[in-house]
Protein backbone atom coordinates (compact mmCIF):
# COMPACT_ATOMS: atom_id res chain seq x y z
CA UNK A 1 -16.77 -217.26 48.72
CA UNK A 2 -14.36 -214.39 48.21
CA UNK A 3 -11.33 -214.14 50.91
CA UNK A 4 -10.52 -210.57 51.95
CA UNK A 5 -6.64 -210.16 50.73
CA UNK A 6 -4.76 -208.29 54.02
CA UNK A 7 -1.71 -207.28 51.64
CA UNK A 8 -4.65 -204.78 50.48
CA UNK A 9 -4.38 -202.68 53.83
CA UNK A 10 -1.41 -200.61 54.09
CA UNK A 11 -0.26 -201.77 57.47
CA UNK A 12 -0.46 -205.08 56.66
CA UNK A 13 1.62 -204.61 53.47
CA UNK A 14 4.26 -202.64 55.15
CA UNK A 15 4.54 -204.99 58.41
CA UNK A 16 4.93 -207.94 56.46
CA UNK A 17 7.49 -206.54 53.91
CA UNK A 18 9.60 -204.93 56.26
CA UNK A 19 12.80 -206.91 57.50
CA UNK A 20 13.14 -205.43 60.83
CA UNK A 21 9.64 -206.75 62.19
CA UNK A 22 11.29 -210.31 60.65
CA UNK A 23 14.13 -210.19 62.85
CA UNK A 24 12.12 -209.29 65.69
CA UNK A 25 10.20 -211.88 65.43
CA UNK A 26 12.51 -214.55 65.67
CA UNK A 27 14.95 -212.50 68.59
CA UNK A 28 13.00 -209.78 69.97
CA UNK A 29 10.35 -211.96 70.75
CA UNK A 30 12.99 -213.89 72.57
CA UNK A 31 11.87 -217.11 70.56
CA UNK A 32 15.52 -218.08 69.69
CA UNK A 33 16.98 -216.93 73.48
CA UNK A 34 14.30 -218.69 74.40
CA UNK A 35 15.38 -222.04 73.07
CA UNK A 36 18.64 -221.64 74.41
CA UNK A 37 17.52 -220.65 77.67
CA UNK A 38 15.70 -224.02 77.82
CA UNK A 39 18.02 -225.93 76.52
CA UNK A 40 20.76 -224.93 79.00
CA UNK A 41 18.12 -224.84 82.06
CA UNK A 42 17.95 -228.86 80.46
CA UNK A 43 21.09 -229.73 80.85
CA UNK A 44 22.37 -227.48 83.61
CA UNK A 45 19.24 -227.10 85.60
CA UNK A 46 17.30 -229.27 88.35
CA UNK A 47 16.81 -232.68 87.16
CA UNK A 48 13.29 -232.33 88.02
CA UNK A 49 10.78 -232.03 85.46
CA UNK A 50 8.14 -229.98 87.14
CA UNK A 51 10.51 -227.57 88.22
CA UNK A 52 12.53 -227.48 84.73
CA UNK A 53 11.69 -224.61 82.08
CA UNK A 54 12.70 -227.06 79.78
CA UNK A 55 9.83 -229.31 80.73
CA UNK A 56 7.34 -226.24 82.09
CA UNK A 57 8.01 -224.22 78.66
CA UNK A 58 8.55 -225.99 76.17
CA UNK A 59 6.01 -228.93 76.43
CA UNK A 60 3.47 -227.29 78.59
CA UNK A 61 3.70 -223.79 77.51
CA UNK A 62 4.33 -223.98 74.00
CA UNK A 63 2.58 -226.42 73.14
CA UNK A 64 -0.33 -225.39 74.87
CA UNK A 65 0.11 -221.83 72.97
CA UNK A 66 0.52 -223.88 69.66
CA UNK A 67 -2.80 -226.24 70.44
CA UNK A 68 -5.32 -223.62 71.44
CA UNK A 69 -3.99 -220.02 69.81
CA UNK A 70 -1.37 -220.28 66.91
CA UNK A 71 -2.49 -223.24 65.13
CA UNK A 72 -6.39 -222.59 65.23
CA UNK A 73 -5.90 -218.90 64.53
CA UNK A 74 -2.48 -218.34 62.87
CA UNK A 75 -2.16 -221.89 61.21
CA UNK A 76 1.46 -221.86 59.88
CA UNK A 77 2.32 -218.82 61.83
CA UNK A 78 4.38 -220.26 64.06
CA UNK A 79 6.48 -221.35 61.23
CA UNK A 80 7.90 -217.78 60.71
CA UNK A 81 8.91 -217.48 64.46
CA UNK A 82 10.12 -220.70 64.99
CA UNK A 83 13.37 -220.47 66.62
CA UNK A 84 14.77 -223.59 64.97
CA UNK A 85 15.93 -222.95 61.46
CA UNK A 86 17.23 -219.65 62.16
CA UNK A 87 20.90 -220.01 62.62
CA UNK A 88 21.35 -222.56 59.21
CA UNK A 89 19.02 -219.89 57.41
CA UNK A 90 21.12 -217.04 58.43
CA UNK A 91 24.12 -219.09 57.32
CA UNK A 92 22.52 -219.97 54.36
CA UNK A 93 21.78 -216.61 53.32
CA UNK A 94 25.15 -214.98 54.56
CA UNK A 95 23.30 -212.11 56.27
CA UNK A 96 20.75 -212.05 59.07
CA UNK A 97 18.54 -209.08 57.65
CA UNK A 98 20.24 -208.05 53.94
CA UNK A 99 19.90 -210.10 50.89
CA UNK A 100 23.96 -210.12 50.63
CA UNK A 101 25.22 -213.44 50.91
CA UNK A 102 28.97 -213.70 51.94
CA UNK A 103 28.78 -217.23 50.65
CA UNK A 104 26.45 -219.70 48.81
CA UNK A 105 25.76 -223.18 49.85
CA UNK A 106 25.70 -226.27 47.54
CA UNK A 107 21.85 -225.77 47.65
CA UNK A 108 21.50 -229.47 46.55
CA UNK A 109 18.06 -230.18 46.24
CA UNK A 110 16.46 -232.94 48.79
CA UNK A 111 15.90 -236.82 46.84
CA UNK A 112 12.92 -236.98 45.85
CA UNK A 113 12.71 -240.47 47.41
CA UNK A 114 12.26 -238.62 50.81
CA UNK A 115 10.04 -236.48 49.87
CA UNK A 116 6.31 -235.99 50.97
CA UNK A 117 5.39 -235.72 54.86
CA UNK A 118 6.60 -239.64 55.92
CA UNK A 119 9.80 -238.48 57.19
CA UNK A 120 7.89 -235.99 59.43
CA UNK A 121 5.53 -238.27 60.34
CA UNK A 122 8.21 -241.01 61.61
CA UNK A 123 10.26 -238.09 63.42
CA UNK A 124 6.57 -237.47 65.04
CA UNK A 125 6.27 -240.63 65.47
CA UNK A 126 9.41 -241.48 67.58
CA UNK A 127 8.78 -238.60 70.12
CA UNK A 128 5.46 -239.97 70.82
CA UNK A 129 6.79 -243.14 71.87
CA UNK A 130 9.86 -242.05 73.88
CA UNK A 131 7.83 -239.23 75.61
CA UNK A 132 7.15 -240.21 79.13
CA UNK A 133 11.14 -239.50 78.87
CA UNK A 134 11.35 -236.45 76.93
CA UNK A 135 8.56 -234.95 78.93
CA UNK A 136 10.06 -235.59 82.19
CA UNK A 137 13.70 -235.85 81.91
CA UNK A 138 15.29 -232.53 81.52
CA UNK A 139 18.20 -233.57 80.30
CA UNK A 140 16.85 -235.50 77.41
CA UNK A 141 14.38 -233.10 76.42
CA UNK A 142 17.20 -230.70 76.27
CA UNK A 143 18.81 -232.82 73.97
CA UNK A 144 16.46 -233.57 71.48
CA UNK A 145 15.54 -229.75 71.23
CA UNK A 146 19.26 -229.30 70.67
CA UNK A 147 19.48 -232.19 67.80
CA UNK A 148 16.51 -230.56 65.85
CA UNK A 149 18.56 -227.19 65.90
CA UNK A 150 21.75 -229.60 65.07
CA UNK A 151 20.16 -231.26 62.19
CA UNK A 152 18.32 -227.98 60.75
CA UNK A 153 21.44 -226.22 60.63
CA UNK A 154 23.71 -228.64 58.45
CA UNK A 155 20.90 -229.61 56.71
CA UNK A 156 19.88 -225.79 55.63
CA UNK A 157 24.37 -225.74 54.66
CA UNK A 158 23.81 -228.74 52.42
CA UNK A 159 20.27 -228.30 50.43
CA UNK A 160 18.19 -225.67 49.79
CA UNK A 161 15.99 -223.31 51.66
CA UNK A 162 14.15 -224.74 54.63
CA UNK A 163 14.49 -228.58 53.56
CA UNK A 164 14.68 -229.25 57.06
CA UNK A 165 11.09 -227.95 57.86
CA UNK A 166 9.44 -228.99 54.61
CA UNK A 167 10.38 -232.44 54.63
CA UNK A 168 12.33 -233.30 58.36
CA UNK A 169 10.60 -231.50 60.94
CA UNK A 170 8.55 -233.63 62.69
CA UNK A 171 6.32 -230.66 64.42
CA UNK A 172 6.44 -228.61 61.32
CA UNK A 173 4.30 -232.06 59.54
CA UNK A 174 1.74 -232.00 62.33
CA UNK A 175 1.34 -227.94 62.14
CA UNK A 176 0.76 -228.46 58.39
CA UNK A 177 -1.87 -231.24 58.38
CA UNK A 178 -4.08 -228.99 61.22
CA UNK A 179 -3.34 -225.36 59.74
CA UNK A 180 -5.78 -226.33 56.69
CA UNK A 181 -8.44 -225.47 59.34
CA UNK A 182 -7.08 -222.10 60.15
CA UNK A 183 -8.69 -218.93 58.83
CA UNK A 184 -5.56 -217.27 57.84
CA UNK A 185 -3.65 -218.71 54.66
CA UNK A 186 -0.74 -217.73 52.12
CA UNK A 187 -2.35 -217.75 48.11
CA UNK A 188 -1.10 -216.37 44.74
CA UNK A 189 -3.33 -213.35 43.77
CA UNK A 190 -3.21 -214.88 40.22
CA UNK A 191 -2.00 -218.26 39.25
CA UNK A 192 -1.23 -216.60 35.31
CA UNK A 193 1.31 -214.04 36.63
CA UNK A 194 3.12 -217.01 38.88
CA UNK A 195 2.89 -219.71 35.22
CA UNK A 196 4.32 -216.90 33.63
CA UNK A 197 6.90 -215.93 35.69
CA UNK A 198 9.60 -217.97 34.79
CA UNK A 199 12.88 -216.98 36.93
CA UNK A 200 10.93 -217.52 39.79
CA UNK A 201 12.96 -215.07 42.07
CA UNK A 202 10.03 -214.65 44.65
CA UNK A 203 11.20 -218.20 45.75
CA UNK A 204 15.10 -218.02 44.85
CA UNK A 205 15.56 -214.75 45.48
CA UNK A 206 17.76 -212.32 43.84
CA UNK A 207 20.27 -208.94 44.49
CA UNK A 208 17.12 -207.29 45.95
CA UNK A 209 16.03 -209.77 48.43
CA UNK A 210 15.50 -213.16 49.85
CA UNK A 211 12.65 -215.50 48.85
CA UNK A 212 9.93 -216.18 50.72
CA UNK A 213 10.47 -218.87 53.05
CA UNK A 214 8.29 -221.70 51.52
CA UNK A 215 7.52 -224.69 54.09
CA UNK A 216 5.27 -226.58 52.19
CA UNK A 217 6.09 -230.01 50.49
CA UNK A 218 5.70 -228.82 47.05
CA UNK A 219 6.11 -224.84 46.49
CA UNK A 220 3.29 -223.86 44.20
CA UNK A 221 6.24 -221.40 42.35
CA UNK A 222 8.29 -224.23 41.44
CA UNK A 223 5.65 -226.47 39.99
CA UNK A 224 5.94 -229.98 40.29
């Protein structure tokens, strides 16, 4: 069954190339002072859950939005808004928008010991079982929200691009195990030109851009 290709319509092309629609994805959608907001209504705010937006919008809201819209219709698409990675990736890259990088981090790549989706899955894991108090205590929740941003951004100043959601993130492990399903998906046009294209810069990048913010396991440009 052929797909229909959306980089084929104009728009599309243009919408998802631009960097300006990028940024405003991730601030004027107010995802990232959105995660602040709830993290300081967590720790500041009334201790009670029901009345907390770090309770009501994060793990009611969200994950409601994530459940019945993004995941079945978007799949990974909450991956490219997600508030989370943003400030190690901006570090990372030395520049918010530009490819410029003031800077460039040891890049290290993760061990491959730790690879694979187990990682995620025990992070996953671990919230299930303490959530009657992450889901109720403010304070906590607020805490744990702030630890994933923590963790993301010293791990994005140590190794390279978004090893923190590939291999750490314990939503980003669930999102990719249910997003086979959805009807929207990122594919090569044709495998030949990516086995042939041996600098790879889509994925590294180079003095014309950044590369494309993989979150799989295993980046079908790097091979295995």
């Amino acid at each position: 069954m052929n797909k229909p290709d959306l980089m084929r319509y104009r728009w599309c092309a243009l919408l998802l190339r631009a960097r300006v629609p990028q940024l405003a994805l991730v601030t004027l959608v107010l995802a990232l002072a959105g995660f602040v907001g709830v993290i300081v209504a967590g720790l500041r705010g009334t201790p009670v859950g029901a009345r907390n937006p770090a309770i009501v919008l994060v793990w009611i809201g969200w994950w409601a939005f994530l459940m019945l819209l993004a995941l079945p219709f978007g799949g990974r698409l909450w991956c490219a808004i997600c508030p989370v990675p943003a400030p190690g990736e901006w570090l990372q890259r030395g520049a918010v928008l530009g490819p410029q990088r003031a800077w460039r981090p040891a890049g290290l790549r993760w061990p491959r010991k730790l690879r694979g989706m187990w990682l995620q899955n025990a992070g996953f894991l671990l919230v299930a079982i303490f959530s009657t108090v992450i889901l109720t205590v403010p304070a906590i929740s607020a805490a744990v929200l702030l630890l994933f941003m923590a963790v993301a951004t010293v791990v994005a100043l140590v190794f390279e691009r978004r090893t923190f959601c590939r291999y750490l993130c314990p939503v980003g492990g669930f999102i990719g195990v249910y997003s086979e399903l959805a009807p929207i998906e990122l594919r090569v046009r044709d495998a030949g030109v990516c086995a042939a294209h041996t600098t790879k810069t889509c994925y590294t990048g180079n003095e014309a851009g950044y590369g494309v913010r993989g979150t799989s396991s295993r980046p079908a440009s790097r091979g295995t």
